[in-house]
Protein backbone atom coordinates (compact mmCIF):
# COMPACT_ATOMS: atom_id res chain seq x y z
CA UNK A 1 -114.14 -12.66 -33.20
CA UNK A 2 -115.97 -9.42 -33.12
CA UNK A 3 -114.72 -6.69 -35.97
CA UNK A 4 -112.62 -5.00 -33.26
CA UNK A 5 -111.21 -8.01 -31.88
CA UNK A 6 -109.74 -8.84 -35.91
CA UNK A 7 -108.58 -5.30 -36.80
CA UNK A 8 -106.87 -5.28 -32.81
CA UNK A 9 -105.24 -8.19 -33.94
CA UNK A 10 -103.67 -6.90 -37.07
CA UNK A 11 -102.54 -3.77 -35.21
CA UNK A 12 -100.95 -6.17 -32.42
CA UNK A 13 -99.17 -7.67 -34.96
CA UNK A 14 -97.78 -4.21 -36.40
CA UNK A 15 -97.20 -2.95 -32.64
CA UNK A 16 -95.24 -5.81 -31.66
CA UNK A 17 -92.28 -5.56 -33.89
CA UNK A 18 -92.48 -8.54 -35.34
CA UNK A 19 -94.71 -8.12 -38.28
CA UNK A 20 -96.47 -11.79 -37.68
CA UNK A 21 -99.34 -12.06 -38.64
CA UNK A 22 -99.94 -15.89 -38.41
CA UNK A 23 -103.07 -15.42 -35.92
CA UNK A 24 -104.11 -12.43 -37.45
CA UNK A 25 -107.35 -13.67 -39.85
CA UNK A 26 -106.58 -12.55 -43.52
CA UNK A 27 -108.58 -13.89 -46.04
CA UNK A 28 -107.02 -16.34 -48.43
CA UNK A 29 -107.57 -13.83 -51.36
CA UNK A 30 -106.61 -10.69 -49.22
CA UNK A 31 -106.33 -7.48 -51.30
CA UNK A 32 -103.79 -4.79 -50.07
CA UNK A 33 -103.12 -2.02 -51.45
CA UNK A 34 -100.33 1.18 -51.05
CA UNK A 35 -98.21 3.75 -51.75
CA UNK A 36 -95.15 1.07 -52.30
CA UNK A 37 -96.67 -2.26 -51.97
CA UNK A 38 -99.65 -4.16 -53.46
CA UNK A 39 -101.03 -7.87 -52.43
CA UNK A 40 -103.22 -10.08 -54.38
CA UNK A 41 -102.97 -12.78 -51.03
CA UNK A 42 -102.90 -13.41 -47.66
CA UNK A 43 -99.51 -15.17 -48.48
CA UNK A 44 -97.91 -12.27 -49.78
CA UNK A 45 -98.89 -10.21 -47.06
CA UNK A 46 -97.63 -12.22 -44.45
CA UNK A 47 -94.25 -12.30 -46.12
CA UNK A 48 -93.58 -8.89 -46.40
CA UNK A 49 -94.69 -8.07 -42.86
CA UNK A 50 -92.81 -10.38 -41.31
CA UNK A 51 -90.00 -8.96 -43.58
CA UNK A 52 -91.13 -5.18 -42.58
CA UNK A 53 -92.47 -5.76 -39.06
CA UNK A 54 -88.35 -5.66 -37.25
CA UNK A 55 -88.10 -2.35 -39.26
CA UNK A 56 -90.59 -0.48 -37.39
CA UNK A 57 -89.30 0.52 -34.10
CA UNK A 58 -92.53 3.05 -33.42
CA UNK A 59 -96.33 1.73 -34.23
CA UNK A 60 -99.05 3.87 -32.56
CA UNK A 61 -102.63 3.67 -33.71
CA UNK A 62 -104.29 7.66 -32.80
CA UNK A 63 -108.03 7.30 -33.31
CA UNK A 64 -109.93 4.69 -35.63
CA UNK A 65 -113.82 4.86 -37.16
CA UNK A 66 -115.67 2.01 -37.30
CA UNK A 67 -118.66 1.74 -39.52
CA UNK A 68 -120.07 -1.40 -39.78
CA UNK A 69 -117.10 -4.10 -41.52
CA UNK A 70 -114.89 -1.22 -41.83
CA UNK A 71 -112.27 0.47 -39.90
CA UNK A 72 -110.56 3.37 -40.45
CA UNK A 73 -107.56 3.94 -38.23
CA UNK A 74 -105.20 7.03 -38.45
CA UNK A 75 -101.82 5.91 -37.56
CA UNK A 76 -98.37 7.29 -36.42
CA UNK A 77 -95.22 4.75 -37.32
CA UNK A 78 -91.57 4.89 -37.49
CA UNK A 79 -88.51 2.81 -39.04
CA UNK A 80 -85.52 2.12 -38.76
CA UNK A 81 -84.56 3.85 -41.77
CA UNK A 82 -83.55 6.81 -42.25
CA UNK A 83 -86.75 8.52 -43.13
CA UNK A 84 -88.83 11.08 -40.70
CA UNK A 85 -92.13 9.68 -39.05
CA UNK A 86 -95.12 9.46 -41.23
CA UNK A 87 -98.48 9.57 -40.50
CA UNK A 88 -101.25 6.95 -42.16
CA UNK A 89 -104.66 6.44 -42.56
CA UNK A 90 -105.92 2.93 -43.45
CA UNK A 91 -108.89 1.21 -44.22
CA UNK A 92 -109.47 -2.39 -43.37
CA UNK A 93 -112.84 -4.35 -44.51
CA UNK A 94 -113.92 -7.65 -42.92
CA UNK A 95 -115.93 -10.04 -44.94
CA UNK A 96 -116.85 -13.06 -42.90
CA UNK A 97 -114.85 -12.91 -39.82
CA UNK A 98 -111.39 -12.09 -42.23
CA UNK A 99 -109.99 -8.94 -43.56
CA UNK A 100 -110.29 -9.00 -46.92
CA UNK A 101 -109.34 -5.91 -48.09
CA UNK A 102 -106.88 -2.84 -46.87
CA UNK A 103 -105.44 0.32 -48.04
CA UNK A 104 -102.49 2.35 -46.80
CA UNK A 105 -102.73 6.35 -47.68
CA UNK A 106 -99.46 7.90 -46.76
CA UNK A 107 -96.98 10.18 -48.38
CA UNK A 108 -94.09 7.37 -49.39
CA UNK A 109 -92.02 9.99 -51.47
CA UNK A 110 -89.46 9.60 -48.23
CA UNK A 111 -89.54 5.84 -47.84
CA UNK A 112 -89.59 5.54 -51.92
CA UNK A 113 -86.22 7.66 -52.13
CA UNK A 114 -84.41 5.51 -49.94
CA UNK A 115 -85.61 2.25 -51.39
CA UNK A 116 -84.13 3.25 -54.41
CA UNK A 117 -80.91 4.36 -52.70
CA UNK A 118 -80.86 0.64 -51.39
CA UNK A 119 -82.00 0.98 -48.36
């Protein structure tokens, strides 16, 4: 798989609203990192997307930059919760034919406040 044909798969799996990720290729040792969440695995990952994934009801990727093994992609999501739309930037690297390492840059304040308020 080419680099865009890896990073359109783990945008598929975020656009879908399912949050699977089983064919998307993460590395075993997949690094994640964001405003709420951090991942040390591919394993981990996997779990909370799938766990996340029904939540979002709105999933648009707006532009990305590739350079080389990494993407940046500027995205526009919603949930079901009851925060307002947010707007992302993230960075995935590919190492190998896998993502190996993302971040997520957003402003969570919103989506922290009503985690703590249980959802």
């Amino acid at each position: 798989m080419t680099v865009q044909e890896i990073v359109d798969a783990y945008y598929e799996a975020w656009t879908s609203g399912k949050g699977d990720f089983s064919d998307v290729p993460l590395a075993a040792d997949f690094v994640f990192r964001g405003p709420v969440a951090r991942f040390e695995s591919a394993e981990g990952y996997r779990a909370m997307a799938a766990q996340a994934g029904p939540m979002v009801t709105r999933f648009t990727v707006r532009h990305q930059f590739v350079d080389g093994s990494r993407v940046c992609s500027i995205i526009d999501w919603e949930m079901s919760l009851p925060v307002p739309p947010m707007t992302s930037a993230e960075i995935l690297e590919i190492e190998d034919g896998k993502i190996a390492r993302g971040e997520l840059i957003y402003d969570a304040e919103p989506l922290r406040t009503v985690m703590a308020q249980g959802g």
